[in-house]
N, C-alpha and C. Protein backbone atom coordinates (compact mmCIF):
# COMPACT_ATOMS: atom_id res chain seq x y z
N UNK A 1 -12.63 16.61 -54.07
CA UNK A 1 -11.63 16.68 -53.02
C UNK A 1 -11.54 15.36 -52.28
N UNK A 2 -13.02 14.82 -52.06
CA UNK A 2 -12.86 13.49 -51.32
C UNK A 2 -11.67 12.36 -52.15
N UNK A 3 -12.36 12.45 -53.26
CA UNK A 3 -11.38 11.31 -54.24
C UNK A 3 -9.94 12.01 -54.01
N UNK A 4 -9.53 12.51 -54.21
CA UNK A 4 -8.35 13.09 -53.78
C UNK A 4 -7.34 12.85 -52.38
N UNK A 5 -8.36 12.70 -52.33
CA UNK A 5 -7.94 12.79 -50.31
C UNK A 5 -7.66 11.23 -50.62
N UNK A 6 -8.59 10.21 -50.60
CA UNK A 6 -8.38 8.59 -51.15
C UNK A 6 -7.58 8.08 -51.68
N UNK A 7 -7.13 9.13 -53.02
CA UNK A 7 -5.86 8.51 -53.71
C UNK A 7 -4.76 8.94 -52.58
N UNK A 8 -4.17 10.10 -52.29
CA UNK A 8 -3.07 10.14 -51.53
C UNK A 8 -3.34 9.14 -50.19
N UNK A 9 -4.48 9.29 -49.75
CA UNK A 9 -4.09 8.18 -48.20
C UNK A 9 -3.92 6.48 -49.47
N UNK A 10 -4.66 5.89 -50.21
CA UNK A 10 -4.13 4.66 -50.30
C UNK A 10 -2.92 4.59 -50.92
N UNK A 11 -2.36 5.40 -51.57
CA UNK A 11 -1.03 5.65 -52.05
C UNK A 11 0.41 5.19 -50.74
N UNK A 12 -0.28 5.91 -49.73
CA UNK A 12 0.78 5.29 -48.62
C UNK A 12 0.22 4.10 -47.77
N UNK A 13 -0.97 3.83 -48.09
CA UNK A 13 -1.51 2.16 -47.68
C UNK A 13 -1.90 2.57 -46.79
N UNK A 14 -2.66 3.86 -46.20
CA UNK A 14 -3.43 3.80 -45.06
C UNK A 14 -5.13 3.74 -45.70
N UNK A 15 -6.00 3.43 -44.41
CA UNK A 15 -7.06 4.29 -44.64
C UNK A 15 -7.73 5.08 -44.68
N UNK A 16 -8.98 5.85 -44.51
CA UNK A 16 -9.03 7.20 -44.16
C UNK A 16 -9.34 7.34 -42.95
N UNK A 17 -9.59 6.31 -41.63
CA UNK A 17 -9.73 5.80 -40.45
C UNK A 17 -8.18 6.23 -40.16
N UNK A 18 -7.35 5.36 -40.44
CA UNK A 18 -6.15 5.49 -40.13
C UNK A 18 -5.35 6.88 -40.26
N UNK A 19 -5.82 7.50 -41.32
CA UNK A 19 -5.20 8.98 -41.78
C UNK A 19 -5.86 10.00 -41.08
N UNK A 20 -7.52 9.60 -40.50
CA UNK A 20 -7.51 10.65 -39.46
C UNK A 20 -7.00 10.39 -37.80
N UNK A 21 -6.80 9.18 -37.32
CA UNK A 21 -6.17 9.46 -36.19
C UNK A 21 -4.50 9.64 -36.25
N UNK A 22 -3.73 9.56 -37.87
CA UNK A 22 -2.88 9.90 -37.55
C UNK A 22 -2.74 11.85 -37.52
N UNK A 23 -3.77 12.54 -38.07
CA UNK A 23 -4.63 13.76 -37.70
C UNK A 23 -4.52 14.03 -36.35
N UNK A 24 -5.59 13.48 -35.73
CA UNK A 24 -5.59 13.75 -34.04
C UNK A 24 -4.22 13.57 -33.29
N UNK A 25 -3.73 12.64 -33.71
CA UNK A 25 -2.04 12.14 -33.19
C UNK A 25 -1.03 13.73 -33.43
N UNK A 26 -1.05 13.86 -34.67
CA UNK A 26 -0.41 15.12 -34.96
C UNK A 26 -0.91 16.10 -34.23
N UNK A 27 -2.16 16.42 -33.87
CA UNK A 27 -2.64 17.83 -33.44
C UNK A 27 -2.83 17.44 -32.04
N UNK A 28 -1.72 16.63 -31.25
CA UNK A 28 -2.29 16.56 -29.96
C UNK A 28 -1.13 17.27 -29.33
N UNK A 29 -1.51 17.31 -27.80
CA UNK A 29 -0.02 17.97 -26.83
C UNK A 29 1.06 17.21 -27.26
N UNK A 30 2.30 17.93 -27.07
CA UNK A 30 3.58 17.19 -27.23
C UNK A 30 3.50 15.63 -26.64
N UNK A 31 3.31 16.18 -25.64
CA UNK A 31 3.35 14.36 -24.66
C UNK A 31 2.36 13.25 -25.79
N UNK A 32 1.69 13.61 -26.28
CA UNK A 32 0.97 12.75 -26.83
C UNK A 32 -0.91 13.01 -26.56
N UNK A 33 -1.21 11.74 -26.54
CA UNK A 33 -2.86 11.34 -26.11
C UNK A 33 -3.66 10.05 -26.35
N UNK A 34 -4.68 9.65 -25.32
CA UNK A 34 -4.18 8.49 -25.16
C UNK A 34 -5.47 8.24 -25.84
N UNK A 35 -5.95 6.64 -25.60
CA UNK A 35 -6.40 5.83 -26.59
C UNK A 35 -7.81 6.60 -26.50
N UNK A 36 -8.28 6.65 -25.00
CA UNK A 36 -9.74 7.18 -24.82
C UNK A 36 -10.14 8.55 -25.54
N UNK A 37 -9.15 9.20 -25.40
CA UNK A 37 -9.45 10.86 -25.75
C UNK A 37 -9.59 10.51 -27.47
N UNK A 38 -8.66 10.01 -27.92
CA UNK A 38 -8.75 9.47 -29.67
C UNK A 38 -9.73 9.33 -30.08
N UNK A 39 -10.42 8.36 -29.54
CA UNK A 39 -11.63 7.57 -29.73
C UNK A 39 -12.89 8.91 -29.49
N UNK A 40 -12.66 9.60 -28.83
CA UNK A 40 -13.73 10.67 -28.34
C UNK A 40 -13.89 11.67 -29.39
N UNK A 41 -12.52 12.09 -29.61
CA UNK A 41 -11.80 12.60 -30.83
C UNK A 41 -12.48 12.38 -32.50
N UNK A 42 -12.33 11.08 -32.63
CA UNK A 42 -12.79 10.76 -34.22
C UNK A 42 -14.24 10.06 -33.95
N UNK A 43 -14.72 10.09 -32.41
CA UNK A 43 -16.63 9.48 -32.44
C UNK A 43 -16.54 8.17 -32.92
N UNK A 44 -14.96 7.38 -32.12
CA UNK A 44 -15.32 5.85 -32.64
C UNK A 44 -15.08 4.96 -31.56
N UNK A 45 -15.37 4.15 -31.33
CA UNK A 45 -15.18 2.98 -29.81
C UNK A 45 -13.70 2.96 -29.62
N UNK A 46 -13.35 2.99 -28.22
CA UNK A 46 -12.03 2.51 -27.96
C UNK A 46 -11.38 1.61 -27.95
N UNK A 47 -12.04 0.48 -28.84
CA UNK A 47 -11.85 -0.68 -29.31
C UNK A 47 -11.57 -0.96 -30.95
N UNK A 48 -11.85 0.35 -31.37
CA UNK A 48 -11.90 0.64 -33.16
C UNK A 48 -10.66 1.09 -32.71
N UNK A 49 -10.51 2.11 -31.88
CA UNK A 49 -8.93 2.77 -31.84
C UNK A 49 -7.82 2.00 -31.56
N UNK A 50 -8.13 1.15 -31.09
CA UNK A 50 -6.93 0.25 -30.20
C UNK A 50 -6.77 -0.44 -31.85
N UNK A 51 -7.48 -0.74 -32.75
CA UNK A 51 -7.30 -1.69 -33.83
C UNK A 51 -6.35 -0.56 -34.76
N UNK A 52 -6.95 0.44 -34.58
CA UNK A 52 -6.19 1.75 -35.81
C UNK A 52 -4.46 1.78 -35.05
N UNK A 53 -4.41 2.08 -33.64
CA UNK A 53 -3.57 2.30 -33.42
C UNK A 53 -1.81 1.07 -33.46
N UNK A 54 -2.61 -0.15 -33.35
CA UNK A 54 -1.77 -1.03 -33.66
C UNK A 54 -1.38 -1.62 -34.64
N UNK A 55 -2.20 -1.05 -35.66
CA UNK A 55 -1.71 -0.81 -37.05
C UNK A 55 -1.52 -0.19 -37.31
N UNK A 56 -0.93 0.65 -37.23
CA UNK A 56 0.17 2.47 -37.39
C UNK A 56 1.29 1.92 -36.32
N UNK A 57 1.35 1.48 -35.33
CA UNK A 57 2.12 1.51 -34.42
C UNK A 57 2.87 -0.29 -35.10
N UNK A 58 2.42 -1.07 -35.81
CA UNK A 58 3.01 -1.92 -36.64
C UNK A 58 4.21 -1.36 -37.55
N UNK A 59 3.00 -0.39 -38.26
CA UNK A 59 3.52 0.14 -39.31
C UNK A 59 4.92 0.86 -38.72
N UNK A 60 5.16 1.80 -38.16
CA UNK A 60 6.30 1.91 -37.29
C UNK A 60 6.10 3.98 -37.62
N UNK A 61 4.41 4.19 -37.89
CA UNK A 61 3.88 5.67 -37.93
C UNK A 61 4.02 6.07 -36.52
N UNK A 62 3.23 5.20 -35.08
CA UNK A 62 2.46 6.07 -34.12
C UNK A 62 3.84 5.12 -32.95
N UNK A 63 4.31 5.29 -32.03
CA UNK A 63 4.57 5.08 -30.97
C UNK A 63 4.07 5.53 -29.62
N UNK A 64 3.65 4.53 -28.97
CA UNK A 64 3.71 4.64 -26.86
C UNK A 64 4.54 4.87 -26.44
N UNK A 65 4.08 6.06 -25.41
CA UNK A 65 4.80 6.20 -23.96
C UNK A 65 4.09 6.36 -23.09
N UNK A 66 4.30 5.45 -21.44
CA UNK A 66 3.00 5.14 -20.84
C UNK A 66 3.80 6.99 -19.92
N UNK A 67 2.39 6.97 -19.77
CA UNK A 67 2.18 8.67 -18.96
C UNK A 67 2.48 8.34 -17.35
N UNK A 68 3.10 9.99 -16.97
CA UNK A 68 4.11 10.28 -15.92
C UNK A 68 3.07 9.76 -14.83
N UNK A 69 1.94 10.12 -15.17
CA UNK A 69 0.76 10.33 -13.46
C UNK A 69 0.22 8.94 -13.66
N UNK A 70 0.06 8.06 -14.51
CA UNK A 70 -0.76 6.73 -14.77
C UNK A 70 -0.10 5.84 -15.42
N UNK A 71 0.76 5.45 -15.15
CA UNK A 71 2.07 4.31 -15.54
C UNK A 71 1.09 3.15 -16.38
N UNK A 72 -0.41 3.01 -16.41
CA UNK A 72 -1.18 1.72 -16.69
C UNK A 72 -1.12 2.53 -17.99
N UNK A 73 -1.10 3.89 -18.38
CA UNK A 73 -1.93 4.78 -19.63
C UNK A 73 -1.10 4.82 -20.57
N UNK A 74 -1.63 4.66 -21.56
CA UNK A 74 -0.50 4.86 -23.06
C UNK A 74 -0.88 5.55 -23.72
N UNK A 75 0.31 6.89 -24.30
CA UNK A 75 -0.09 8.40 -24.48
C UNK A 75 0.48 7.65 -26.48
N UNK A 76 0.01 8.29 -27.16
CA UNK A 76 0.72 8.09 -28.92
C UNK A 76 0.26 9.52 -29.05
N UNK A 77 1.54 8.90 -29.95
CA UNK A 77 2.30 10.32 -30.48
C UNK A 77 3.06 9.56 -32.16
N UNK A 78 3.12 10.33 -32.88
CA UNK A 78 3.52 10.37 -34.32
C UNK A 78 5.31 9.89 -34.42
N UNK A 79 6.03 9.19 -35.12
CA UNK A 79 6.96 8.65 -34.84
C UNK A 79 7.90 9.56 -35.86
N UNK A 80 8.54 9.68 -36.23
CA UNK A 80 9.40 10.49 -37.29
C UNK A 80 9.10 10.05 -38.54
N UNK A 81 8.86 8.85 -39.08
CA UNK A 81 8.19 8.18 -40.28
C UNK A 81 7.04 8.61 -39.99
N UNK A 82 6.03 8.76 -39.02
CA UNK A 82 4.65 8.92 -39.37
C UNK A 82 4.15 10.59 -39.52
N UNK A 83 5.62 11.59 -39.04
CA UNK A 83 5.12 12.72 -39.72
C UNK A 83 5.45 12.81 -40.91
N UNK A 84 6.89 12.18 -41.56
CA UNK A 84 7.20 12.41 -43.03
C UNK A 84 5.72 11.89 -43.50
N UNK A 85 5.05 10.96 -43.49
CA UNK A 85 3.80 10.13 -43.83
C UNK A 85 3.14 11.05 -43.90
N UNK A 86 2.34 11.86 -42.86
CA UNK A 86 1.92 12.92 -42.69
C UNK A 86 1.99 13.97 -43.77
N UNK A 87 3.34 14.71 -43.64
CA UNK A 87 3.27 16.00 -44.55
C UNK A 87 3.42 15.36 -46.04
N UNK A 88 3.95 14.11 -46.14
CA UNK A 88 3.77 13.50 -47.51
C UNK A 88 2.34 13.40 -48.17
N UNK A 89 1.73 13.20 -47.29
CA UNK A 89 -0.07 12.82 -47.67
C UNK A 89 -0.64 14.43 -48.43
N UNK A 90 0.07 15.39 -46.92
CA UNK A 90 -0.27 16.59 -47.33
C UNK A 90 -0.04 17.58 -48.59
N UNK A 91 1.45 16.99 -48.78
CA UNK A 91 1.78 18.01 -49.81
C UNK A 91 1.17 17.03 -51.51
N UNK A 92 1.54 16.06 -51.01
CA UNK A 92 0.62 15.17 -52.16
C UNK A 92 -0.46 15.98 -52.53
N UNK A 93 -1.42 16.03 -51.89
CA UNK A 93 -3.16 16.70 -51.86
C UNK A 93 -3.14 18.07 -52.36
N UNK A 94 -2.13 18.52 -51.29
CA UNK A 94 -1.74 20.06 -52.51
C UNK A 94 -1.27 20.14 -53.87
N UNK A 95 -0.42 19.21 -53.84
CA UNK A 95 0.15 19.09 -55.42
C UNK A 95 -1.03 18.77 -56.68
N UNK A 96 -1.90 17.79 -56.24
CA UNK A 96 -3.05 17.42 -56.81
C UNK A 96 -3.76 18.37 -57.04
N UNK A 97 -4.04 19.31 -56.06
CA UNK A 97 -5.21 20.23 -55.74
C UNK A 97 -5.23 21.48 -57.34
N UNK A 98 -3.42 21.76 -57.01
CA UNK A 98 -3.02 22.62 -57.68
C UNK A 98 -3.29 22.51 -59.22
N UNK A 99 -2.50 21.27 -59.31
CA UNK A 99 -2.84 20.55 -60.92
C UNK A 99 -4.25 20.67 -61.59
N UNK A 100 -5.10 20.34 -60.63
CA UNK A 100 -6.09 20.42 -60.90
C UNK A 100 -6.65 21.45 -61.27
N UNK A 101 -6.62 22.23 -60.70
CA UNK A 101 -6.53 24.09 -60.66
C UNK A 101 -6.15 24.31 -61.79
N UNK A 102 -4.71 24.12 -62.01
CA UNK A 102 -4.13 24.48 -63.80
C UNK A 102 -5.00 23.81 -64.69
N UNK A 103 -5.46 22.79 -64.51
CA UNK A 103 -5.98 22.16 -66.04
C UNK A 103 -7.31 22.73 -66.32
């Protein structure tokens, strides 16, 4: 399953760093969530996140919006390309899963 999981994330050029906070990104409140909670999230420095996130947010997957109560805070959230990305990865893994299954 791991190898699996590897081929579909490098298939869309992420990593598996990158494919799980675009994970947490997806499963957060609508508004989003911000860099600290991420980082708390996947058990990695908020300095690893800030690197994941500006490469997704390059990529044109994750977009900012600074939050209503803390104008300094930047909430990400999944961009319309980064959920197609998303359920693409997903249904990929299923498709694989399945195949696999048949053979």
């Amino acid at each position: 399953m791991q190898g699996l999981l590897e081929e579909q994330t490098r298939r869309y050029g992420l990593s598996e760093p990158e494919l799980a906070l675009l994970w947490a990104c997806r499963k957060a409140p609508p508004g989003g969530r911000g860099q600290r909670e991420l980082a708390e999230e996947l058990a990695v420095s908020p300095a690893h996140v800030s690197g994941l996130v500006e490469r997704l947010r390059r990529a044109g997957l994750l977009r900012a919006r600074t939050a209503e109560e803390d104008r300094r805070r930047r909430l990400w959230q999944l961009t319309p390309a980064g959920i197609a990305t998303w359920h693409a990865i997903l249904n990929g893994l299923a498709e694989a899963v399945q195949h696999r299954g048949a053979a």
